[in-house]
Every structure is written in structure tokens, then in C-alpha cells.
Protein backbone atom coordinates (compact mmCIF):
# COMPACT_ATOMS: atom_id res chain seq x y z
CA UNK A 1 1.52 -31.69 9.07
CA UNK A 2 -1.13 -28.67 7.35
CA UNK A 3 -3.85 -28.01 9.67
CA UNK A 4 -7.63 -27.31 9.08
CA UNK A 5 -8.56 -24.32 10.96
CA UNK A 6 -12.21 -22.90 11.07
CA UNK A 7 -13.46 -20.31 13.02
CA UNK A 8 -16.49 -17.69 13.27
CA UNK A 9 -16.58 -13.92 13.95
CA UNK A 10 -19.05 -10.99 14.28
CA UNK A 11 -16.80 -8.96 12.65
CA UNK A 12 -13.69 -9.92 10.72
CA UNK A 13 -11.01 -7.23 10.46
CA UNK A 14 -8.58 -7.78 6.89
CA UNK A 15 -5.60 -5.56 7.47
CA UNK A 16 -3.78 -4.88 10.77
CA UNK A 17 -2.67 -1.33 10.01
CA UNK A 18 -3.48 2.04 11.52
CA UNK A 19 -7.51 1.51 9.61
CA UNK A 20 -7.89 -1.80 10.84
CA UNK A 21 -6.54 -1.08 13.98
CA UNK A 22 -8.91 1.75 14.62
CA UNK A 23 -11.68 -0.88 13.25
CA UNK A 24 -11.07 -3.45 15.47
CA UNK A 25 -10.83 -0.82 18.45
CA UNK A 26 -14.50 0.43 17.84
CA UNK A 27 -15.78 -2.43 17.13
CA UNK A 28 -14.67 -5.05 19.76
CA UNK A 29 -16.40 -4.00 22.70
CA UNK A 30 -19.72 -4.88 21.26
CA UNK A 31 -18.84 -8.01 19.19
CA UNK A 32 -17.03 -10.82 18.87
CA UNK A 33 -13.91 -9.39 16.53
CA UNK A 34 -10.51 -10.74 14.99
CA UNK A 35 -8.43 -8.72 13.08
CA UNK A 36 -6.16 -10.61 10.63
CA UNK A 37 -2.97 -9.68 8.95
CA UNK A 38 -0.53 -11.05 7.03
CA UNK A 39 2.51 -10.12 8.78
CA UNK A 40 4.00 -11.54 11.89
CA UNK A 41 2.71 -8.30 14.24
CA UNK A 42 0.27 -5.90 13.75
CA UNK A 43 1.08 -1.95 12.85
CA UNK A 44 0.80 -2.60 8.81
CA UNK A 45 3.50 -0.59 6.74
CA UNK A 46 3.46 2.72 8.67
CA UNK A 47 3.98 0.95 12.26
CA UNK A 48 6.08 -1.71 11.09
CA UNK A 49 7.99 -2.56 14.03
CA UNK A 50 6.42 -0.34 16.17
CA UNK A 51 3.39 -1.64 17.32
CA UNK A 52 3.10 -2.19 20.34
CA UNK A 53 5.30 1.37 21.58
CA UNK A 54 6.00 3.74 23.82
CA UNK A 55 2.95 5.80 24.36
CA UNK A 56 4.51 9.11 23.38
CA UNK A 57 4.78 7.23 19.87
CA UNK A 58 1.37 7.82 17.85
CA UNK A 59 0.74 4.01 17.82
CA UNK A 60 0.95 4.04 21.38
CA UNK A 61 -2.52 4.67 22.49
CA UNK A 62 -3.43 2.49 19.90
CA UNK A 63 -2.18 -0.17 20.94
CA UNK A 64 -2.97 -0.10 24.71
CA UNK A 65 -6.47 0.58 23.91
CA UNK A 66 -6.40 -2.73 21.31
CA UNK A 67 -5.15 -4.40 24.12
CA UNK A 68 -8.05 -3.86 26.65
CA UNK A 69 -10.45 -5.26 24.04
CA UNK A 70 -11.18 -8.79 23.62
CA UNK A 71 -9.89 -8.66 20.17
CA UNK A 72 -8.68 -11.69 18.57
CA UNK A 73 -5.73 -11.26 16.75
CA UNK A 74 -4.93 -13.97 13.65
CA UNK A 75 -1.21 -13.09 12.41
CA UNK A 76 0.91 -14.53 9.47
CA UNK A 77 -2.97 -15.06 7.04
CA UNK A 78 -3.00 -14.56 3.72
CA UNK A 79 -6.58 -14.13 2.52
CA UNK A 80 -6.65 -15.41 -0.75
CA UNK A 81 -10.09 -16.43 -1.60
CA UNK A 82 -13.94 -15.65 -0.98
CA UNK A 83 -15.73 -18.74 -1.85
CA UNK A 84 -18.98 -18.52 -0.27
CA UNK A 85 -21.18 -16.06 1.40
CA UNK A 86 -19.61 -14.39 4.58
CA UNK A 87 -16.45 -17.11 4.06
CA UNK A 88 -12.50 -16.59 3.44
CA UNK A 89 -10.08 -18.66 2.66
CA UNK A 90 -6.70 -17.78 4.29
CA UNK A 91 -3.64 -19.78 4.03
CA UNK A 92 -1.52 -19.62 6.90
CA UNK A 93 2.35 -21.58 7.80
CA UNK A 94 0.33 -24.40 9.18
CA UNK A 95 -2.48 -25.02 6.45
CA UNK A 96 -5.76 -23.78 5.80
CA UNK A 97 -8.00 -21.15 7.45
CA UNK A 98 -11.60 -21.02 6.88
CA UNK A 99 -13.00 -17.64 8.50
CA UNK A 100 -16.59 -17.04 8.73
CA UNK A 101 -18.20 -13.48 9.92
CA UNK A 102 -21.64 -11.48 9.90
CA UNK A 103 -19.93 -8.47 8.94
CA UNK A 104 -16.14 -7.86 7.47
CA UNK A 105 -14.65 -4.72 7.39
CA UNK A 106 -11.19 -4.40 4.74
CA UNK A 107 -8.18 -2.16 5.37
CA UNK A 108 -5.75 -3.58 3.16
CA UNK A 109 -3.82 -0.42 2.67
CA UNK A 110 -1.66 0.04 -0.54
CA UNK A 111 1.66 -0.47 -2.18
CA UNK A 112 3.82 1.58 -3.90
CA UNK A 113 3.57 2.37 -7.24
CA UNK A 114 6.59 1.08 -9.64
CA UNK A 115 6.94 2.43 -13.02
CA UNK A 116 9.49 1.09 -15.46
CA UNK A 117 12.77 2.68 -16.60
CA UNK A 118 16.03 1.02 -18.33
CA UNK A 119 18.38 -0.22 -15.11
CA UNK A 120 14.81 -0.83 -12.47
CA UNK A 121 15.52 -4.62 -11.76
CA UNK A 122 19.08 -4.17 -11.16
CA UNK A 123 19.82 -5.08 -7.48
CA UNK A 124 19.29 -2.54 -4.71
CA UNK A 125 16.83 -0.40 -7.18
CA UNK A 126 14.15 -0.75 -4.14
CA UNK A 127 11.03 0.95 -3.82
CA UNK A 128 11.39 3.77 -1.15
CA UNK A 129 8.94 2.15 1.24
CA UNK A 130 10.28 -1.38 0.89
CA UNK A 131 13.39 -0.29 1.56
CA UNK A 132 12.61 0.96 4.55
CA UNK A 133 10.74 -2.09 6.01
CA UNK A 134 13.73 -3.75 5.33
CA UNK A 135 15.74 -1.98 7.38
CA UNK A 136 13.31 -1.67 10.48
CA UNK A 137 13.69 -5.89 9.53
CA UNK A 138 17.63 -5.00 10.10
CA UNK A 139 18.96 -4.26 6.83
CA UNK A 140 22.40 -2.07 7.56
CA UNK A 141 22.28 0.77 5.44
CA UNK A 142 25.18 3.13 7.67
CA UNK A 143 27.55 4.85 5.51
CA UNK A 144 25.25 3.31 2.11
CA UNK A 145 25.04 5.91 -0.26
CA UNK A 146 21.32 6.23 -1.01
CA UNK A 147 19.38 8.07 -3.45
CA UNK A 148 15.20 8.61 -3.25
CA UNK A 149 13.57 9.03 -5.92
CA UNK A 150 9.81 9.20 -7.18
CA UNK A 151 6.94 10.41 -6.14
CA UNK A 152 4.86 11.12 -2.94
CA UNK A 153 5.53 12.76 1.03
CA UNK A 154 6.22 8.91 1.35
CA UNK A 155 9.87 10.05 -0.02
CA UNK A 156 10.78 12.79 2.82
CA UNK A 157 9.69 10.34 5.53
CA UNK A 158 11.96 7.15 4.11
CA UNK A 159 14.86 9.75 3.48
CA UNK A 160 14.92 10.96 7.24
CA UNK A 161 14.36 7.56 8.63
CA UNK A 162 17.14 5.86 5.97
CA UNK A 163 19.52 9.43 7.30
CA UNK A 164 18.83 8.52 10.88
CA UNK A 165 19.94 4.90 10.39
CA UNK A 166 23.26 6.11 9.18
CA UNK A 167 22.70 5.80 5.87
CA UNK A 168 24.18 9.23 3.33
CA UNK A 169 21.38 10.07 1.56
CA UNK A 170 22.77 11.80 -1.30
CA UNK A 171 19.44 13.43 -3.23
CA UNK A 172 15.56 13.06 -2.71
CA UNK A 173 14.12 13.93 -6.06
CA UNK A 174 10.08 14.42 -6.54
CA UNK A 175 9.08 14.46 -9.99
CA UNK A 176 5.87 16.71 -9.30
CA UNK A 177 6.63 19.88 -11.13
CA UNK A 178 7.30 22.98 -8.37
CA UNK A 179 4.06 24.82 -9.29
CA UNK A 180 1.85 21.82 -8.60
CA UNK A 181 3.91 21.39 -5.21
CA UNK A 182 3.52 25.19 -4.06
CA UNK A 183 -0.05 24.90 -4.36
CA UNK A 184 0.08 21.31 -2.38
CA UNK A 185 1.90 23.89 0.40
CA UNK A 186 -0.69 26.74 0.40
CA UNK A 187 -3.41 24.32 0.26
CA UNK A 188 -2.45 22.17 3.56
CA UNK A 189 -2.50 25.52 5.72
CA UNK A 190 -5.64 24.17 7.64
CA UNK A 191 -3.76 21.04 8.48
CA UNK A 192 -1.27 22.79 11.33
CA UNK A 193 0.09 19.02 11.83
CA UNK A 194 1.01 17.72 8.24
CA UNK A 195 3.07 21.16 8.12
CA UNK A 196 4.69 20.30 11.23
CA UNK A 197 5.77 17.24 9.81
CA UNK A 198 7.02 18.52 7.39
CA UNK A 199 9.02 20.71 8.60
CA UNK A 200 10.64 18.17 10.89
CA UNK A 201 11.78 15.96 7.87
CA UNK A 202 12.98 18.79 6.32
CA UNK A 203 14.82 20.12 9.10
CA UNK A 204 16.28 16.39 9.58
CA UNK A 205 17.35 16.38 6.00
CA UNK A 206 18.46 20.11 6.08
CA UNK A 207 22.21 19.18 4.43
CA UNK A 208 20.30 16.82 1.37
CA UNK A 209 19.42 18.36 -1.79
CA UNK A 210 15.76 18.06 -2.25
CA UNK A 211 15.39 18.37 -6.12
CA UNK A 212 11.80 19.28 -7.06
CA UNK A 213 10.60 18.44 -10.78
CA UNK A 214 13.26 15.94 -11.37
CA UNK A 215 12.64 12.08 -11.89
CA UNK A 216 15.05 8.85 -12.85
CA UNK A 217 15.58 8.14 -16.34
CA UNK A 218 18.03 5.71 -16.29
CA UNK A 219 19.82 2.92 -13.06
CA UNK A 220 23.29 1.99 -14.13
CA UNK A 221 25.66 -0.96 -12.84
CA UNK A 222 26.47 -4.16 -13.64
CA UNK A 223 25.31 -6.52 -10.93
CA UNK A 224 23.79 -3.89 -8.91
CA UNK A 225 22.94 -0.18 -9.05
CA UNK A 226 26.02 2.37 -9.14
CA UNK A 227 24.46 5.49 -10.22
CA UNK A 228 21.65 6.73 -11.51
CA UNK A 229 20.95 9.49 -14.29
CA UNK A 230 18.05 11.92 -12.90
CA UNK A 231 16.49 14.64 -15.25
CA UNK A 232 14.13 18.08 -14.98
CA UNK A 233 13.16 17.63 -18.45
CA UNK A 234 15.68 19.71 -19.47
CA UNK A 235 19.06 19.02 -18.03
CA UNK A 236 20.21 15.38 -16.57
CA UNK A 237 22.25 14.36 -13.71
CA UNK A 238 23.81 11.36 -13.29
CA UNK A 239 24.69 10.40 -8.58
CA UNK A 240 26.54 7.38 -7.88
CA UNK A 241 24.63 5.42 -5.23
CA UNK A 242 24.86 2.32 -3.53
CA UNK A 243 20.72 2.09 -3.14
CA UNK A 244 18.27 3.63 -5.85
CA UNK A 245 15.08 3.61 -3.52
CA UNK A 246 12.23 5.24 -5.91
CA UNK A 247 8.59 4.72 -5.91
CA UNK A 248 5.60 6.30 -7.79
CA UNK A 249 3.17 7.11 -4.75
CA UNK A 250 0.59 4.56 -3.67
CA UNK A 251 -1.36 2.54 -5.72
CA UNK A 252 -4.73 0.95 -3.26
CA UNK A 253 -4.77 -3.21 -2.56
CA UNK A 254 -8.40 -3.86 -3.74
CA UNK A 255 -7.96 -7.29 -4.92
CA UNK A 256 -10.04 -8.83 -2.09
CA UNK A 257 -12.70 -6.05 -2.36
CA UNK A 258 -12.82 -6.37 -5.87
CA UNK A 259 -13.01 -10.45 -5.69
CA UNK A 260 -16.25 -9.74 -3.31
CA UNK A 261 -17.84 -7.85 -6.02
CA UNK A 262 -17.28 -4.43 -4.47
CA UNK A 263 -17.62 -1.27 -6.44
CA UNK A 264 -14.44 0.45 -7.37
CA UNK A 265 -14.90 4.00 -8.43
CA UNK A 266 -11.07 6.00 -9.89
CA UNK A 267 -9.50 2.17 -8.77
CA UNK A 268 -10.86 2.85 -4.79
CA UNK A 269 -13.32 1.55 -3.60
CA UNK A 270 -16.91 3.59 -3.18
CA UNK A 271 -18.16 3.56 0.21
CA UNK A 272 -21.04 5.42 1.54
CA UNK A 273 -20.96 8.38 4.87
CA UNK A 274 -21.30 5.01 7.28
CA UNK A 275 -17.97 3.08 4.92
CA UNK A 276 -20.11 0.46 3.82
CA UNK A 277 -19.54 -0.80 0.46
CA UNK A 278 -22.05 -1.85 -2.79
CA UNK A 279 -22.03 -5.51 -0.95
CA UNK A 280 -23.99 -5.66 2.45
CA UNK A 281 -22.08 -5.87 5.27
CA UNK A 282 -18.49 -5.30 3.81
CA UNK A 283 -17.05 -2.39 5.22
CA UNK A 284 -13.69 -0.37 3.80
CA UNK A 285 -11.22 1.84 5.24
CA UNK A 286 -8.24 3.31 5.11
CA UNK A 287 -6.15 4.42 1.63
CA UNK A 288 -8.62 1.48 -0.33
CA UNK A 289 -10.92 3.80 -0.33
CA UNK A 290 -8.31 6.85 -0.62
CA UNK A 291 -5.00 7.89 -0.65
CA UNK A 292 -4.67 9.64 2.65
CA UNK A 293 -2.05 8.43 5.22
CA UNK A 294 -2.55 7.89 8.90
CA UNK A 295 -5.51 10.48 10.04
CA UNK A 296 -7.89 9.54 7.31
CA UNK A 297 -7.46 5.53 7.96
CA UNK A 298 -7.94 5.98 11.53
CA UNK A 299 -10.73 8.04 11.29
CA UNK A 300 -12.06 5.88 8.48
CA UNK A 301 -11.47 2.64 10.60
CA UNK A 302 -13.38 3.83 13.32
CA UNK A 303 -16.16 4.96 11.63
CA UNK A 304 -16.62 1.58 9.79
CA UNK A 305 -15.88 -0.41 13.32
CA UNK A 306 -18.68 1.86 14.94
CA UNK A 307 -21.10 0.91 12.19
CA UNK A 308 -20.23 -2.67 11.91
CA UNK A 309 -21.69 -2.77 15.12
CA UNK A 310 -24.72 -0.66 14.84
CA UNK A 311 -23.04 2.19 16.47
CA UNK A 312 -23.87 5.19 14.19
CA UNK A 313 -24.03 7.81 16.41
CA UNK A 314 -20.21 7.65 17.60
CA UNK A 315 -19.68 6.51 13.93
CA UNK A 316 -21.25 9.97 12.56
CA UNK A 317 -19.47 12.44 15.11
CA UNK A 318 -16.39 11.58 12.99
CA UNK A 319 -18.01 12.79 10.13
CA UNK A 320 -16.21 16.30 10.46
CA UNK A 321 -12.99 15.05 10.88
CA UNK A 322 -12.97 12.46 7.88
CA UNK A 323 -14.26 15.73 5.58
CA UNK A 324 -11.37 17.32 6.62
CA UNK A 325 -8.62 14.53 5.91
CA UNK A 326 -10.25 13.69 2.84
CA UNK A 327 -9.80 16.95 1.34
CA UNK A 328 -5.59 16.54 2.32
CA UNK A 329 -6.01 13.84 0.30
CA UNK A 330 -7.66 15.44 -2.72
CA UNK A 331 -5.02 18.26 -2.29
CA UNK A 332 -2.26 15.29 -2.12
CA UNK A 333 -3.63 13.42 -5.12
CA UNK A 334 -3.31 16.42 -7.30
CA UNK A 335 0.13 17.46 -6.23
CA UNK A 336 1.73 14.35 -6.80
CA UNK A 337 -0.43 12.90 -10.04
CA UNK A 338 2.56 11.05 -12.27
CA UNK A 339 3.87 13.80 -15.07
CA UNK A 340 2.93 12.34 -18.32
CA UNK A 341 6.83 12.47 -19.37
CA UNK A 342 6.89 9.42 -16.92
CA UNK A 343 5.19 7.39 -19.88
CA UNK A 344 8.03 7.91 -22.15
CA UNK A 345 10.45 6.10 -19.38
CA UNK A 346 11.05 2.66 -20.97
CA UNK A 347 13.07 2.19 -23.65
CA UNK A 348 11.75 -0.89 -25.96
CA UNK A 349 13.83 -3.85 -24.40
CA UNK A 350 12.94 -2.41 -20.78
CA UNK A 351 11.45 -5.00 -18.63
CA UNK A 352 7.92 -4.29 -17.64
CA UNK A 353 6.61 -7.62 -16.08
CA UNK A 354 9.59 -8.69 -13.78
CA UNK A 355 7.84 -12.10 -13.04
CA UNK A 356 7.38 -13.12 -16.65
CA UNK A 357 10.41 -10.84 -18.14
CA UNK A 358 8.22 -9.32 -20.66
CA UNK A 359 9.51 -6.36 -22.21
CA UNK A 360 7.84 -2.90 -23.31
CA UNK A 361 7.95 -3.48 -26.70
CA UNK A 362 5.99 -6.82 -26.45
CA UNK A 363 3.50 -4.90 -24.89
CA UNK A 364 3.01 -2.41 -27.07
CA UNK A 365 1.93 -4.81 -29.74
CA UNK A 366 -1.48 -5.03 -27.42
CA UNK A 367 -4.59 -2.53 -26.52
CA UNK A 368 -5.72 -4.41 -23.58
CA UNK A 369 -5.10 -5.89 -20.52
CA UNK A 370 -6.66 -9.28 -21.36
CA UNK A 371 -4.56 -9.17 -24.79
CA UNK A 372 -1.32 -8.71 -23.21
CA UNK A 373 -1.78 -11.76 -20.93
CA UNK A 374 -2.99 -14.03 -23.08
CA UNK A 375 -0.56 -13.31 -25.72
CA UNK A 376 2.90 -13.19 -23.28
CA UNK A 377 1.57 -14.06 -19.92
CA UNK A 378 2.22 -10.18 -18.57
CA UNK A 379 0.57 -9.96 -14.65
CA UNK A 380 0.39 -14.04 -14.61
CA UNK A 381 3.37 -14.24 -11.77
CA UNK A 382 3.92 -14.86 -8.88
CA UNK A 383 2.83 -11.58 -8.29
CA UNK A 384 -0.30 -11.67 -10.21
CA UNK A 385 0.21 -8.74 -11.72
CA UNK A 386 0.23 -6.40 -8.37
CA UNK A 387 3.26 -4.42 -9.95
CA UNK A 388 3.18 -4.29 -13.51
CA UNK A 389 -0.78 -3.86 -13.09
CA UNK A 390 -0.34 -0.41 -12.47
CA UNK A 391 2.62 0.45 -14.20
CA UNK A 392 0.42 -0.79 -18.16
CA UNK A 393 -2.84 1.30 -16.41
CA UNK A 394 -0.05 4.05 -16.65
CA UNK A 395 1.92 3.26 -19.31
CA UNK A 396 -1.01 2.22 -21.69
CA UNK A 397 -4.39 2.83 -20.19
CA UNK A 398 -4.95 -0.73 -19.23
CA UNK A 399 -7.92 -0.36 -16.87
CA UNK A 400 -7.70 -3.51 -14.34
CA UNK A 401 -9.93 -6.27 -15.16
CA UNK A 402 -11.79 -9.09 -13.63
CA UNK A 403 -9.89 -10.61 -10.17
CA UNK A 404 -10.15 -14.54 -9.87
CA UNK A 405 -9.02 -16.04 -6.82
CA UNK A 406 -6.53 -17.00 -5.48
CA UNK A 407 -5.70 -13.41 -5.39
CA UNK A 408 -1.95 -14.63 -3.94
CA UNK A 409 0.06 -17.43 -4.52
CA UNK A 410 -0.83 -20.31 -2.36
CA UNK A 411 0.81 -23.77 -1.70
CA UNK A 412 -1.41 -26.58 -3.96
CA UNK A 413 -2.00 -28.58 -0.99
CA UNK A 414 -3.74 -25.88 0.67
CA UNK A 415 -5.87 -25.02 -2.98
CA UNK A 416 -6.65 -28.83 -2.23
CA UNK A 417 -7.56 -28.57 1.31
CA UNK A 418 -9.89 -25.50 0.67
CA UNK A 419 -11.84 -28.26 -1.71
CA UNK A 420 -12.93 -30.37 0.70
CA UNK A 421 -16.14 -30.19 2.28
CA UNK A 422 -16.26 -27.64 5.46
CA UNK A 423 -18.60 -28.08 8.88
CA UNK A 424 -21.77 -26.43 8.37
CA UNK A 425 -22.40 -23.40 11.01
């Protein structure tokens, strides 16, 4: 039996990472607040399975000051339309969701960046985060041969937690060139804390080659992934492996903010000092505003939680502190931009829409977005285009264009639920 569920908010929380987290913290004790999420808990990608913790873990105090708020918490919703003022849609295991709010603050974080080379879809070719949730979801990887590949600090992090599971991870390769990367390390002096970070994943990974200015070319195997061929633009290298997990950086989520009519400035979206967004009353935080890990979506979550609630004084003492993460995150930006060599990657049969199998050379035939999908259905699957969308911005100079809802696949009887008349509040 689908259920009908409607309910009403002050302030409605998307996203139930470290940003919305923070959010829903500043905000609750002076509003009626629910923070939503998609996943069965909260913590979002970066506390996956670690939320609630220890409080010598950094989600810690987090989570016990979460818990002494009146909070709501709404797991397992997909958002997937805005149909009216101040209304979602959300589709949930049991049916419909309508939620209503005065003010709605987004911190739907970001996924990894995939970019297309001969051998990507073979099985276990993963992206470097995604492989990782799957083993905090209890994926064995001891004694798996593993090699990380792509772009980002995301890679050191997945390579010392994939080592400490017992996995032998055999190479981490960053395709930034060394120069840009040296300059990334003189630059982050001021943040004592990201260098002690580090350090620790590069003491934990002190026996694994970490090959700077080298990227994948080329996955090989016949049911799965056996080895891949690396190069440095010069010389190539070919590792057996039993996992290939490589990712591009982070691309931001800003379907939703973009289906509200949001501004998007560089693909983020533009805020103002307070977080608020070109619609009234929408609030974003976190890396869809930015690339900038943990520090900059807590601090950016708080400050739009504060001022979702009229609290701008507490909201502008953060001010200082959000200056200061936001320039890591310029500094990170510019150290690990894609190389332009990473455009040459597919070879003409190369898949670059894995839910509509349309190859590179199809796509080539096109000069927009809008031209590709009408013409061979690129970005109309299942995942509605949320991975080759920013591998043709890449590969071709697509910019994204207009997002119509449902922004994520959704069961029809829901679509038909959402169509009936709701209670008017």
C-alpha cells in the first residue's frame, strides 16, 4: 500500500551531510526544522557510516549536539520535484511526500566527476569515492589489488581507508601536473590542519607509489578490470589490478537548486555573505556553492541555519572563518583543474552515456547539449544525465541546460499520486 504523507516545516533541511548537519544544528532551536536525506542515516558521503560516533571522531560533537535539538529527521526521501511555492515532492519506500516550509536551506553536496576512457564500464572500474561507500556498506576488499586513479585529495583519503581495510593498494596516480601541486602545498601553509592530514595519509600510505602527473588511458579485461595502462604524457605504464577506483574530483548536485530557479554562477550556485540564494528564502551550503570539503560546509551550514532563522549576528561571526576555507578551496580548484590531455581520452567507439550506450563518436556529430539528446537520447537515463553531464561539459563544452522535474527517477504511481489534489495549509 503507497502512502500520502504531508507535512509542514519552518525550515526544511535537503541534504544530511556535514552542511546540512551544521544547518539543522543552528537552526533548530528557534524553529520548527527537518532535515531530509536520501540515505538510510544521516552523515552524507564523508560520514557515511559514521554518524552517530565516538566523540573523539569529528562527527561526534555533531551529532550529540543534533541530538539535543528537536530536529526532525525524514530518512530514505528523494526530492524530486518543486511544484509549487515553498512545496517538494519527495518520493519515499512507502509513497509520496509532500513537504511544505517558510524557508529551505540545500546541502546536496556533490559527486564525483567521471570522464570517459576505452575499458571505464568494465566491472570493478569504480569511482574512488563510491568505492569506498561500498565498502563502509561491507564490500571485502582484503588482499584486492586496487589501483586509484584521477583527480582530487579525495584520492589519498580512499587509498588509506581502502589500505586500512586490507585491501593492496598498488598506485595512487593524480593527473595534476607536479608544478600545479607544489604550489597547492605552499599555498595551504595557513591551513596547519589540511597539512596535518595530509601528512597522516601519506604516512599511512608510506610503502604506495604516489605517481604525480600521471592519469588512466586505457582499463583492460574481459569481464572485469585486470590492469590498467596509466601515462605522464610521455611514458605509459600498464598495473594489473583487481579494482580500478578513479574519479575526476567533484562535480556540485544543483539539480534541485537549479529546478527552483536559483542562480548558478561557474555551475555553483551564487549565494550572498548571509548564503541566501537569487530565490527568497532558499538557502545553500556546503560544496553546491563550492568545492571545499568538511570546514567550509560546516561553516557554510551554520551560517545559512543562523540566518534562516533571523539569527545574523551568530551567522556573521563566521564570516572570518568561511573567508578562510573558501580561499583552500580556490587554492584546491586550481591545483586539481582536469589537464586538457584528459579530452583526448576516448577513443571513437568509447562509451560516453552508460545509460543509453551512446558512444563518443555519436556525439561528436553535435554542438550542443540539447542536440545530442534529441538526436541519440545522451543524459535521458536513468541517471538523467548526472554522469555523462559533466563528462560532454568537459569533453565538448556542453554548458548544462534547463532541469525539468522529476530530477530522479521515480515510480509512476507516485508521478500519479503527486497529481492529485493536496490539503490546503
Amino acid at each position: 500500500m503507497r502512502n500520502r504523507n504531508e507535512y509542514t516545516y519552518d525550515v526544511l533541511v535537503i541534504g544530511g551531510g556535514p552542511a546540512g548537519i551544521a544547518a539543522a544544528c543552528a537552526a533548530a532551536p528557534h524553529a520548527r526544522v527537518a532535515i531530509v536525506d536520501e540515505n538510510p542515516a544521516l552523515g552524507g558521503q564523508i560520514w557515511r557510516n559514521s554518524f552517530p560516533a565516538r566523540q573523539s571522531h569529528p562527527s561526534g560533537p555533531w551529532h550529540n549536539r543534533l541530538q539535543q535539538t528537536q530536529a526532525t529527521r525524514l530518512h530514505g526521501l528523494r526530492v524530486f520535484d518543486a511544484p509549487a511555492f515553498n512545496t517538494l515532492h519527495a518520493e519515499a519506500p512507502d509513497g509520496l511526500h509532500i513537504l511544505r516550509y517558510n524557508k529551505l536551506i540545500l546541502a546536496t553536496g556533490a559527486r564525483e566527476r567521471f570522464l570517459p576512457f576505452p575499458g571505464w564500464t568494465l566491472r570493478n572500474v569504480i569511482g574512488a569515492g563510491g568505492l569506498q561507500a561500498m565498502v563502509k556498506s561491507g564490500l571485502p576488499v582484503a588482499g584486492k589489488r586496487i589501483v586509484v586513479a584521477g583527480s582530487g585529495p579525495l584520492l589519498l583519503a580512499v587509498a588509506a581507508f581502502l589500505k586500512s581495510h586490507g585491501a593492496q593498494v598498488v598506485a595512487v596516480c593524480e593527473q595534476a601536473p607536479p608544478r600545479q601541486l607544489a604550489h597547492f602545498a605552499t599555498s595551504i601553509v595557513a591551513y596547519p590542519s589540511k597539512i596535518s592530514q595530509a601528512v597522516q595519509y601519506r604516512t599511512q600510505l608510506a610503502a604506495v607509489p604516489y605517481r604525480i602527473g600521471w592519469w588512466p588511458v586505457t582499463a583492460h579485461g574481459k569481464s572485469q578490470v585486470e590492469s590498467v595502462t596509466l601515462t605522464n604524457g610521455a611514458r605509459r605504464l600498464t598495473l594489473d589490478c583487481d579494482f580500478l577506483a578513479c574519479g575526476f574530483h567533484l562535480v556540485p548536485n544543483t539539480e534541485l537548486p537549479a529546478l527552483l530557479g536559483c542562480s548558478l554562477h561557474n555551475g555553483f550556485v551564487a549565494v550572498d555573505s548571509l548564503q541566501q540564494a537569487s530565490v527568497p528564502n532558499v538557502f545553500c551550503a556546503g560544496e553546491i556553492t563550492g568545492i571545499g570539503g568538511l570546514d567550509k560546509s560546516l561553516i557554510e551550514g551554520s551560517i545559512a541555519g543562523y540566518a534562516s532563522t533571523g539569527q545574523n549576528s551568530p551567522a556573521r561571526k563566521l564570516f572570518a572563518k568561511r573567508n578562510k576555507a573558501l580561499g583552500f578551496a580556490a587554492a584546491m580548484e586550481r591545483a586539481f583543474a582536469p589537464r586538457p590531455e584528459l579530452r583526448r581520452l576516448p577513443a571513437p567507439q568509447t562509451t560516453v552515456c552508460r545509460c543509453e550506450d551512446v558512444a563518443h563518436e555519436l556525439l561528436q556529430q553535435h554542438d550542443s547539449w540539447r542536440s545530442a539528446k534529441l538526436h541519440t537520447r545522451c543524459g535521458m537515463g536513468p541517471c538523467q544525465g548526472r554522469v555523462c553531464g559533466a563528462a560532454t561539459e568537459f569533453l565538448y563544452g556542453w554548458p548544462g541546460e534547463s532541469i525539468r522535474p522529476p530530477i530522479l527517477p521515480v515510480r509512476f504511481d507516485t508521478l500519479a499520486e503527486a497529481e492529485k489534489p493536496t490539503a490546503q495549509h
